[in-house]
Protein backbone atom coordinates (compact mmCIF):
# COMPACT_ATOMS: atom_id res chain seq x y z
CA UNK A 1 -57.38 247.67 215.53
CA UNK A 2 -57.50 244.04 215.53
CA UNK A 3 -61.03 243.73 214.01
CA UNK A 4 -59.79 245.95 211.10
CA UNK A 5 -56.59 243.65 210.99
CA UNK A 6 -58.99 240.64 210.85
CA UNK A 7 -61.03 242.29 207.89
CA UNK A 8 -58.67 242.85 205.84
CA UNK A 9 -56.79 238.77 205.88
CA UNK A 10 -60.95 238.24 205.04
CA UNK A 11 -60.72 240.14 202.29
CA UNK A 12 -57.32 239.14 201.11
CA UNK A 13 -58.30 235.58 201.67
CA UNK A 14 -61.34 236.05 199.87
CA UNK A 15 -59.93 237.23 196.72
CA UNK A 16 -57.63 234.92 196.51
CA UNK A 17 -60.20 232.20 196.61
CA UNK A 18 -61.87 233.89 193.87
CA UNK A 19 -58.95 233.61 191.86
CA UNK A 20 -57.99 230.24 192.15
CA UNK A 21 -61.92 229.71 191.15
CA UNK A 22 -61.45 231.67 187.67
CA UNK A 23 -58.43 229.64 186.84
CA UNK A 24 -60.15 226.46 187.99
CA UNK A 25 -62.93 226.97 185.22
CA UNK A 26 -60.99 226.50 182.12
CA UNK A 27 -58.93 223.82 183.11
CA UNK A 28 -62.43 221.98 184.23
CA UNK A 29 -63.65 222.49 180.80
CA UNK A 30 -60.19 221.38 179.09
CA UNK A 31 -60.75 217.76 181.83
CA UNK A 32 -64.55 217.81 180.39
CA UNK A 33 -63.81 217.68 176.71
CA UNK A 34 -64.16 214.38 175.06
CA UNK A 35 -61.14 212.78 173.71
CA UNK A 36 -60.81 211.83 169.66
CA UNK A 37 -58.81 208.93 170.13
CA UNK A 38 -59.01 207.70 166.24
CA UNK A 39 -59.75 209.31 163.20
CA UNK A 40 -60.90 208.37 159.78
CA UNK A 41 -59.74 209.49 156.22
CA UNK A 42 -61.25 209.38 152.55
CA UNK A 43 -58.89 210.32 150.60
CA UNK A 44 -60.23 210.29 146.39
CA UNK A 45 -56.71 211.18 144.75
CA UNK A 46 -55.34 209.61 141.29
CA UNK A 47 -51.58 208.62 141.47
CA UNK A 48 -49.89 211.43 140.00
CA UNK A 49 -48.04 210.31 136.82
CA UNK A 50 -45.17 211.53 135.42
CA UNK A 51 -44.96 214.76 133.66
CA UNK A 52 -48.53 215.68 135.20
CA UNK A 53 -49.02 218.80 137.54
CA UNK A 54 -48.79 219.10 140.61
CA UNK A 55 -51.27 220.43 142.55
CA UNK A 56 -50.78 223.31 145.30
CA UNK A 57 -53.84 222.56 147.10
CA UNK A 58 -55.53 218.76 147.88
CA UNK A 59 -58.56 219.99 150.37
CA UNK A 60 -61.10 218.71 147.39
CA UNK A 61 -59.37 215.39 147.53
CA UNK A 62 -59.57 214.90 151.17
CA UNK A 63 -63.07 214.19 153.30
CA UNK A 64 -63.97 212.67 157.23
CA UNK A 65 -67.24 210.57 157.80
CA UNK A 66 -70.59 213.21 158.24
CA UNK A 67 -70.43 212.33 162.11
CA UNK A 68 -66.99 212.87 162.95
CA UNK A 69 -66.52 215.13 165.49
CA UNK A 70 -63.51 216.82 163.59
CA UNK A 71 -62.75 218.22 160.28
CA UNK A 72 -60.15 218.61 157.22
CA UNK A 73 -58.68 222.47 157.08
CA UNK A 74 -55.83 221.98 155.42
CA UNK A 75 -54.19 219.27 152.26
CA UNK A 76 -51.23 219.64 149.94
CA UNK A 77 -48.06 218.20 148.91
CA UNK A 78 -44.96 219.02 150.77
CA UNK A 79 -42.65 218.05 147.85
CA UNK A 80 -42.92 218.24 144.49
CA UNK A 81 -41.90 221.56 144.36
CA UNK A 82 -41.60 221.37 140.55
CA UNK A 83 -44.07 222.30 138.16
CA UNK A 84 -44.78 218.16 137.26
CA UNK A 85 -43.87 215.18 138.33
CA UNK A 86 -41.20 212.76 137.59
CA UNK A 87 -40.16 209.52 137.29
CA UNK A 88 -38.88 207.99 140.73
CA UNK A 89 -40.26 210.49 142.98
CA UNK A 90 -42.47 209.95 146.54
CA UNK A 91 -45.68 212.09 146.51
CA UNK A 92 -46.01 213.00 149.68
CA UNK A 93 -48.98 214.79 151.36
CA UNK A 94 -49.70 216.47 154.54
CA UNK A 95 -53.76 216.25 155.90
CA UNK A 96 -54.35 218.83 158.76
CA UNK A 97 -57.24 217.87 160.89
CA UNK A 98 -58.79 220.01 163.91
CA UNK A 99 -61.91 219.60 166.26
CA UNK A 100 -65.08 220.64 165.06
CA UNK A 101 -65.66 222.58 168.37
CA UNK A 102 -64.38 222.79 171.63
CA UNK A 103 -66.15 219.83 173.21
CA UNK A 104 -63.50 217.47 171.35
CA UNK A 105 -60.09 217.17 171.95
CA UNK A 106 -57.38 215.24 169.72
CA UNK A 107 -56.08 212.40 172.33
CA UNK A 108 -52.40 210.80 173.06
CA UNK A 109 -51.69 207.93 170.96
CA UNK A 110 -54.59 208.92 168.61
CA UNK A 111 -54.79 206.72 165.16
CA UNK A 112 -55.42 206.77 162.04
CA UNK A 113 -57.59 204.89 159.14
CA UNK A 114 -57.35 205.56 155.47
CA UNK A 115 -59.73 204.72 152.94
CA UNK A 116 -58.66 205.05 149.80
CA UNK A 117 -58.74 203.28 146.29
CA UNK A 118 -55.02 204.88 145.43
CA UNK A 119 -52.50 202.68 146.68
CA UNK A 120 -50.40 204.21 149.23
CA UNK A 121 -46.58 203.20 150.88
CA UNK A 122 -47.74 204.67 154.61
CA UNK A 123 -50.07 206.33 156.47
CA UNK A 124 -49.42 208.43 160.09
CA UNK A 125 -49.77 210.58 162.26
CA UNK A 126 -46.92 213.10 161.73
CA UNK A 127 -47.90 215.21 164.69
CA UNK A 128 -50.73 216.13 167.28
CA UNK A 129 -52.02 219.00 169.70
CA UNK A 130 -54.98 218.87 171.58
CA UNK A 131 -56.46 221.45 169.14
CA UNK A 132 -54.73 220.22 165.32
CA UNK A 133 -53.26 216.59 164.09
CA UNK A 134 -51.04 216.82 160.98
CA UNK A 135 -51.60 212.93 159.17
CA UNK A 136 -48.85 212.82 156.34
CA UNK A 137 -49.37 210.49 153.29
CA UNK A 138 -47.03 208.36 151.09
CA UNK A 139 -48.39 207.60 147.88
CA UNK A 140 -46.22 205.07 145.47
CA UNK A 141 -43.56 206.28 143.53
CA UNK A 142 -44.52 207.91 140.30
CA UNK A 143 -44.01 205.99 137.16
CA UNK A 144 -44.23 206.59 133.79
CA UNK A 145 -42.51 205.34 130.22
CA UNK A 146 -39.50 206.71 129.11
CA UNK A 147 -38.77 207.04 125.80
CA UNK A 148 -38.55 204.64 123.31
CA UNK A 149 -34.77 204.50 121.19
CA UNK A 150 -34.75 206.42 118.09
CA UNK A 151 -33.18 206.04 115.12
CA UNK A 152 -32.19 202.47 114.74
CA UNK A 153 -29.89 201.72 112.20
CA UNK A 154 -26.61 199.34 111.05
CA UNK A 155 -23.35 201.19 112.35
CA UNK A 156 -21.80 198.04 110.33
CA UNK A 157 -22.35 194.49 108.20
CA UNK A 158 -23.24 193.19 111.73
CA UNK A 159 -23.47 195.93 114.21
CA UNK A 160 -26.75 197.65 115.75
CA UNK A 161 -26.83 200.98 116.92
CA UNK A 162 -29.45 203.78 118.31
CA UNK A 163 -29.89 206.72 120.22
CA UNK A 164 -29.06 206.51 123.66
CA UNK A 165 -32.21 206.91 126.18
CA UNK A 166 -32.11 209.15 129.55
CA UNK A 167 -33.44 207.09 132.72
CA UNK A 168 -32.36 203.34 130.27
CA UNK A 169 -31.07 200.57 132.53
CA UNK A 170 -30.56 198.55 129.87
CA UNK A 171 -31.75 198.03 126.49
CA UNK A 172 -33.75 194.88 124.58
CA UNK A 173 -32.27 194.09 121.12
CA UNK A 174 -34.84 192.31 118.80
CA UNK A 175 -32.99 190.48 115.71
CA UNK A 176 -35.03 189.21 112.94
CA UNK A 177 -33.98 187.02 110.04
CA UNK A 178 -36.61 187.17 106.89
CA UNK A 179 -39.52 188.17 109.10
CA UNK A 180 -38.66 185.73 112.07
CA UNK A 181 -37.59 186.51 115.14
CA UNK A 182 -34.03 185.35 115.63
CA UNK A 183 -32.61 186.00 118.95
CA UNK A 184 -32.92 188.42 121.62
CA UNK A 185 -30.52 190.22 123.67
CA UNK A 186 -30.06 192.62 126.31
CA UNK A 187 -27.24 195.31 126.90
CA UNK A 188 -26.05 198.24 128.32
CA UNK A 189 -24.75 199.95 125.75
CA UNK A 190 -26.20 201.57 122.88
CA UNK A 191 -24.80 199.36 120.33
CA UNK A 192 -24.65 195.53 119.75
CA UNK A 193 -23.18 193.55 117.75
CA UNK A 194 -24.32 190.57 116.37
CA UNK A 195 -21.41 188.50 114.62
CA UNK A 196 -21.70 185.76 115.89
CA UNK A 197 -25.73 185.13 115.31
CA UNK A 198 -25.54 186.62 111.68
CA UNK A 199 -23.96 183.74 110.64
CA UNK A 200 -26.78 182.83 107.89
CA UNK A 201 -27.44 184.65 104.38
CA UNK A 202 -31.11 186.35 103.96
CA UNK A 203 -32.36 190.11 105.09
CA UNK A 204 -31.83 191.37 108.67
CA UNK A 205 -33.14 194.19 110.33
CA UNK A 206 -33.86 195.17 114.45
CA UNK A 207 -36.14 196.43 116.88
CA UNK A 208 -35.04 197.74 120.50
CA UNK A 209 -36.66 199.02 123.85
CA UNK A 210 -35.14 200.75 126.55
CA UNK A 211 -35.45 198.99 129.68
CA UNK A 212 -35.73 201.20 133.14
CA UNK A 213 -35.07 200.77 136.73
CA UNK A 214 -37.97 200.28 139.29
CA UNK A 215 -39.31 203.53 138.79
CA UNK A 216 -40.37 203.75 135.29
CA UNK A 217 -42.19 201.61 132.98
CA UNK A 218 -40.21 200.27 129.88
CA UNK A 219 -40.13 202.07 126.77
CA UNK A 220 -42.04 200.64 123.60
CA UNK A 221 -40.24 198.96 121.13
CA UNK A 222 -38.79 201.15 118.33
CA UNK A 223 -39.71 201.22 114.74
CA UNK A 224 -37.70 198.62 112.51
CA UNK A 225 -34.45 199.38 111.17
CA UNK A 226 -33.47 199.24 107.42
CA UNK A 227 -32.87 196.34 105.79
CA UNK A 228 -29.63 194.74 106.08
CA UNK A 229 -29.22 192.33 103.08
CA UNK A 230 -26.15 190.37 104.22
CA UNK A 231 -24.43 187.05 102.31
CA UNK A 232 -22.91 183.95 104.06
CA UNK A 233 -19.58 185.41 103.03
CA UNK A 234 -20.05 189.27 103.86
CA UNK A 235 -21.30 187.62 107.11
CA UNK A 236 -17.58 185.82 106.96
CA UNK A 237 -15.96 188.52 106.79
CA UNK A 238 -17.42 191.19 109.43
CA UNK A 239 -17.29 188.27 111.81
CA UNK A 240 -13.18 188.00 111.26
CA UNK A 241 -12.57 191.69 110.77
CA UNK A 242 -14.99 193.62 112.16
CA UNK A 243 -13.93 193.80 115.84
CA UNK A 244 -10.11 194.08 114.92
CA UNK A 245 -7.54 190.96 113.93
CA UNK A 246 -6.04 191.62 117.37
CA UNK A 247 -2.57 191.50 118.96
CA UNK A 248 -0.96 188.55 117.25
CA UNK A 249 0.10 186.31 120.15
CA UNK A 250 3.12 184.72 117.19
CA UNK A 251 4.02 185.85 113.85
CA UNK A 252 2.93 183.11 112.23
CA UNK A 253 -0.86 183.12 114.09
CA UNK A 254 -4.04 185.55 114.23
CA UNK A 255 -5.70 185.61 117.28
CA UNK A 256 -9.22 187.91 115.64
CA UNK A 257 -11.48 187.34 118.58
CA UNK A 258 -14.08 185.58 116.01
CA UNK A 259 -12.77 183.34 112.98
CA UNK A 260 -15.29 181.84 109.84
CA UNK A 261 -14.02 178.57 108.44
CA UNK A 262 -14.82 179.01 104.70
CA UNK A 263 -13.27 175.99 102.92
CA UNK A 264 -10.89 177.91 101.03
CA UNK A 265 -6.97 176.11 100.58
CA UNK A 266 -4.68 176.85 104.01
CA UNK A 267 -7.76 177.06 106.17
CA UNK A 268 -9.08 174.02 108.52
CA UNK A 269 -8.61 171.65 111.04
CA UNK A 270 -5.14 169.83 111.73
CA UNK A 271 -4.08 167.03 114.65
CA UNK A 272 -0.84 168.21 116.07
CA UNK A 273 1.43 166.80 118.58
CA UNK A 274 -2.05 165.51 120.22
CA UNK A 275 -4.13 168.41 119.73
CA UNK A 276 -6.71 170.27 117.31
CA UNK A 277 -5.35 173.51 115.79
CA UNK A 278 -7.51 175.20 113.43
CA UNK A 279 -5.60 177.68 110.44
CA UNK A 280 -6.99 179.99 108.48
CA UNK A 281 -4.61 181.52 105.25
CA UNK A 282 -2.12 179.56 106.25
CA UNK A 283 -2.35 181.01 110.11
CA UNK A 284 -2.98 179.67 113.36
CA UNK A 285 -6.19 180.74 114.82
CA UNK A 286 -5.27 181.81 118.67
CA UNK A 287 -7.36 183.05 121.55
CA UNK A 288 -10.39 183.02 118.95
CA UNK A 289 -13.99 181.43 118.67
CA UNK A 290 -14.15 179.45 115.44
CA UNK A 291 -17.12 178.78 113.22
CA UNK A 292 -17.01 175.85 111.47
CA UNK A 293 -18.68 175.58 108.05
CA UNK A 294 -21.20 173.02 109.98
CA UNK A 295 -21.92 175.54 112.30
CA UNK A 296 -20.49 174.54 115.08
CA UNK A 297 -18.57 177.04 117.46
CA UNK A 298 -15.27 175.99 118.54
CA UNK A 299 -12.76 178.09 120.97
CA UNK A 300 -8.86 178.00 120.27
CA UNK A 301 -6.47 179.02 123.36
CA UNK A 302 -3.70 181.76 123.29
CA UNK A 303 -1.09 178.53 122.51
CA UNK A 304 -2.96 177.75 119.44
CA UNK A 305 -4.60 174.63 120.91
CA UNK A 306 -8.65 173.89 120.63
CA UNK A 307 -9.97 174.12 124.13
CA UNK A 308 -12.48 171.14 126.19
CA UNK A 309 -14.42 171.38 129.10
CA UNK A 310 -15.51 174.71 130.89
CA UNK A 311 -14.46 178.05 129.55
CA UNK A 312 -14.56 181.38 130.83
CA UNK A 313 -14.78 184.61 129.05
CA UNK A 314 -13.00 188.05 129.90
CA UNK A 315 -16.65 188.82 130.89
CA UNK A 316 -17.25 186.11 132.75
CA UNK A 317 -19.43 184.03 130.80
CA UNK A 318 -18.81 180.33 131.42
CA UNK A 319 -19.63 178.11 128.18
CA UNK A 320 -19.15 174.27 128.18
CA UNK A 321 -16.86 172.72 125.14
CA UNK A 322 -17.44 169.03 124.57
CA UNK A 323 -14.67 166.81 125.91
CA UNK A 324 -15.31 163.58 123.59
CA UNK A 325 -16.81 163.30 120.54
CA UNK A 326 -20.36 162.00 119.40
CA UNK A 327 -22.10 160.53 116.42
CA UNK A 328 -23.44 164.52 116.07
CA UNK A 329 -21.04 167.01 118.04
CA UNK A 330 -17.36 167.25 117.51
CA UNK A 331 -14.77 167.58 119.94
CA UNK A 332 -14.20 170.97 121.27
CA UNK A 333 -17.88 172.22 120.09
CA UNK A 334 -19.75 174.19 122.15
CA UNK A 335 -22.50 172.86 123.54
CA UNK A 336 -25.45 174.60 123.93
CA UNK A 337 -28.80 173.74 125.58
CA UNK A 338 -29.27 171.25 129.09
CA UNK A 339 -26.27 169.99 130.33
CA UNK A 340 -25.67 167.73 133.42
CA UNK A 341 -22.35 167.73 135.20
CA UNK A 342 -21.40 165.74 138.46
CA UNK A 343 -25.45 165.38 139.49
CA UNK A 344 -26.45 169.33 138.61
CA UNK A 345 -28.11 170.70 135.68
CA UNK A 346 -27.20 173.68 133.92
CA UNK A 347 -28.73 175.70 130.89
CA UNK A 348 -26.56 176.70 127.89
CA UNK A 349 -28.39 179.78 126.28
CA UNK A 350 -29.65 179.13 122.84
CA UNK A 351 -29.07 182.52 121.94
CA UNK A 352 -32.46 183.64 122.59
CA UNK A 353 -31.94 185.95 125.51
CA UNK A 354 -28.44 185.31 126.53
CA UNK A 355 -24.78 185.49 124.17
CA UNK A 356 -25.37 182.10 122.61
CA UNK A 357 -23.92 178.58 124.58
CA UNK A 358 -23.35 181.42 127.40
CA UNK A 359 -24.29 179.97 131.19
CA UNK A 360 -27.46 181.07 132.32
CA UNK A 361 -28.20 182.39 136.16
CA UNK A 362 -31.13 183.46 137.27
CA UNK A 363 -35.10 182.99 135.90
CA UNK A 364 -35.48 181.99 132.75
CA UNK A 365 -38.44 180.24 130.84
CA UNK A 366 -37.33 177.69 128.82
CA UNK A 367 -39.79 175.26 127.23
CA UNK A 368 -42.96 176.90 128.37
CA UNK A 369 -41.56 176.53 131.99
CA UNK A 370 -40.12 178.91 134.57
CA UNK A 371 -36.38 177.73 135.73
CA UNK A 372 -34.13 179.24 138.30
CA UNK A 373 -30.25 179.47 138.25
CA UNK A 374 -28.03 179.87 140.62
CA UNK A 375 -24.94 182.21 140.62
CA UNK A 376 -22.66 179.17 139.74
CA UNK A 377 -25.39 178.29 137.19
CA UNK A 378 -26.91 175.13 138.91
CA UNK A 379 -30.71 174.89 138.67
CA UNK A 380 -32.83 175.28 141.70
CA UNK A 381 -34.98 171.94 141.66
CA UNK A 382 -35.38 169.08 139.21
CA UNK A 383 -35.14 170.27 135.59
CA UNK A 384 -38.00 167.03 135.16
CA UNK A 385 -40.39 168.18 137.40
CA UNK A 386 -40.04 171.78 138.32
């Protein structure tokens, strides 16, 4: 009885050795297989442009060095969902990798090298089994041109106008004045009007481009607009009345935000109790720029009274009005041009990219050189040597 007792823990014992062995084997083999602690990519991928397809599958795009000891099974796009591409959005792409055989195993912390000619924002590894690593891909932002304005034409004697443009920050308004280039502007809206830069008589016409964010490229410039034969006088005139005469701050003033000097009797300049006032008809000009017939730009306050010194907009603009007069420049004309006050240099726009006499911030090239502005308008540096 006790012998048979004894045989059977044998066998009992036995078989349970036997199947500790069988589980030992695999997990052996799993200890024996070599880690893939790094991996290596070639990806040969154009950057998708905008209004191209987009691809469902990338596996031709996508190959590892002849020796690696793993392989590329799966590649495609995980957005993009709609039939092209556009403007502003991330490609990016998912790159499944797996062991070419069981000998190899993908290891912690494993890495990964790209080699590619398409520039790309990132490259990692998005996730990672023993048996499959999922790289993912971020290409740049796809770009292309949006469209340029269409039909540019003269809303009025001075005014500019086109079609609006989806995916426009901002637009780039090209005057020219008998085949030269005049001034340049930029501006949100689809109009602009240029009163106070059409102050000459001769043939006008426009080009604009839509500017776009980051995303895009800019449009090209449009075609040229008509013609727009215009005399000193008609030039006058849209300049006083285009915008509107105004709410008359008196009954016996105008206050038409820009006023022409033409010569004509009641109309021009007068001293009173120790300051400029300008008429026109008989009127006092208020809250108004002036042009004078020398072509200087003057600005009259809401009392009637021409203003000196620093002067600020209801946009903000700052513009500088001469506080003594000079063998060339009035007093109370706008300056426009360098300007140094209390040790700091500032830039008055000469109408070629900003409102003219405007402040300038920011870059600019002026003179062939590159300038910097701050917020307040003070140049970065020495206006002689930088």
């Amino acid at each position: 009885m006790k012998r048979n007792t004894w045989i059977r823990r044998a066998v009992v014992l036995l078989s349970a050795a036997a199947l500790s062995w069988a589980w030992a084997v695999p997990a052996a083999a799993d200890d024996d297989a070599e880690k893939i602690s790094s991996v290596k990519i070639r990806m040969e991928l154009a950057q998708p442009e905008a209004g191209s397809d987009v691809a469902e599958s990338l596996m031709d795009a996508f190959s590892v060095p002849g020796d690696a000891p793993y392989t590329v099974t799966d590649a495609e796009y995980v957005n993009g969902t709609d039939d092209s591409w556009v403007n502003g959005t991330r490609p990016v792409i998912d790159v499944t990798l797996e062991p070419e055989s069981d000998d190899y195993e993908f290891g912690g912390g494993l890495k990964v090298q790209m080699d590619s000619a398409t520039a790309t924002e990132s490259c990692r590894v998005r996730s990672r089994k023993k048996d499959e690593a999922v790289v993912r891909i971020k290409l740049k932002n796809v770009r292309g041109t949006i469209d340029e304005p269409e039909n540019p034409t003269w809303a009025g004697a001075t005014t500019t106008s086109w079609d609006p443009v989806d995916g426009a920050k901002n637009y780039r308004v090209k005057l020219f004045l008998d085949d030269a280039e005049l001034a340049t502007v930029s501006t949100t809206g689809s109009t602009y009007d240029f009163a106070r830069t059409m102050t000459r008589a001769g043939t006008y016409y426009f080009e604009v481009k839509a500017c776009a964010s980051k995303s895009a490229d800019d449009s090209d410039w449009s075609e040229d607009s008509e013609n727009q034969v215009i005399s000193a006088e008609e030039a006058a005139r849209e300049a006083a009345g285009a915008s509107g005469t105004g709410k008359n701050t008196g009954a016996s003033g105008t206050s038409a935000s820009t006023v022409r000097l033409s010569g004509a009797a009641g109309s021009g300049w007068a001293l009173e109790n120790g300051s400029w006032i300008c008429r026109v008809d008989g009127k006092t000009v208020q809250d108004a720029w002036v042009l004078d017939t020398d072509g200087s730009w003057y600005r009259m306050g809401a009392d009637g009274r021409m203003l000196t010194g620093w002067y600020r907009d209801t946009d903000g603009r700052w513009y500088f009005l001469r506080e003594s007069a000079g063998e060339k420049y009035p007093l109370g004309s706008m300056k426009t041009g360098w300007y140094r006050d209390q040790n700091a240099w500032y830039y008055l726009s000469d109408g070629a990219e900003d409102l003219l006499g405007a402040m300038v911030t920011g870059s600019r090239t002026i003179g062939g050189r590159r300038y910097t502005f701050a917020e307040s308008g003070k140049l970065y540096g020495n206006r002689e040597t930088d």
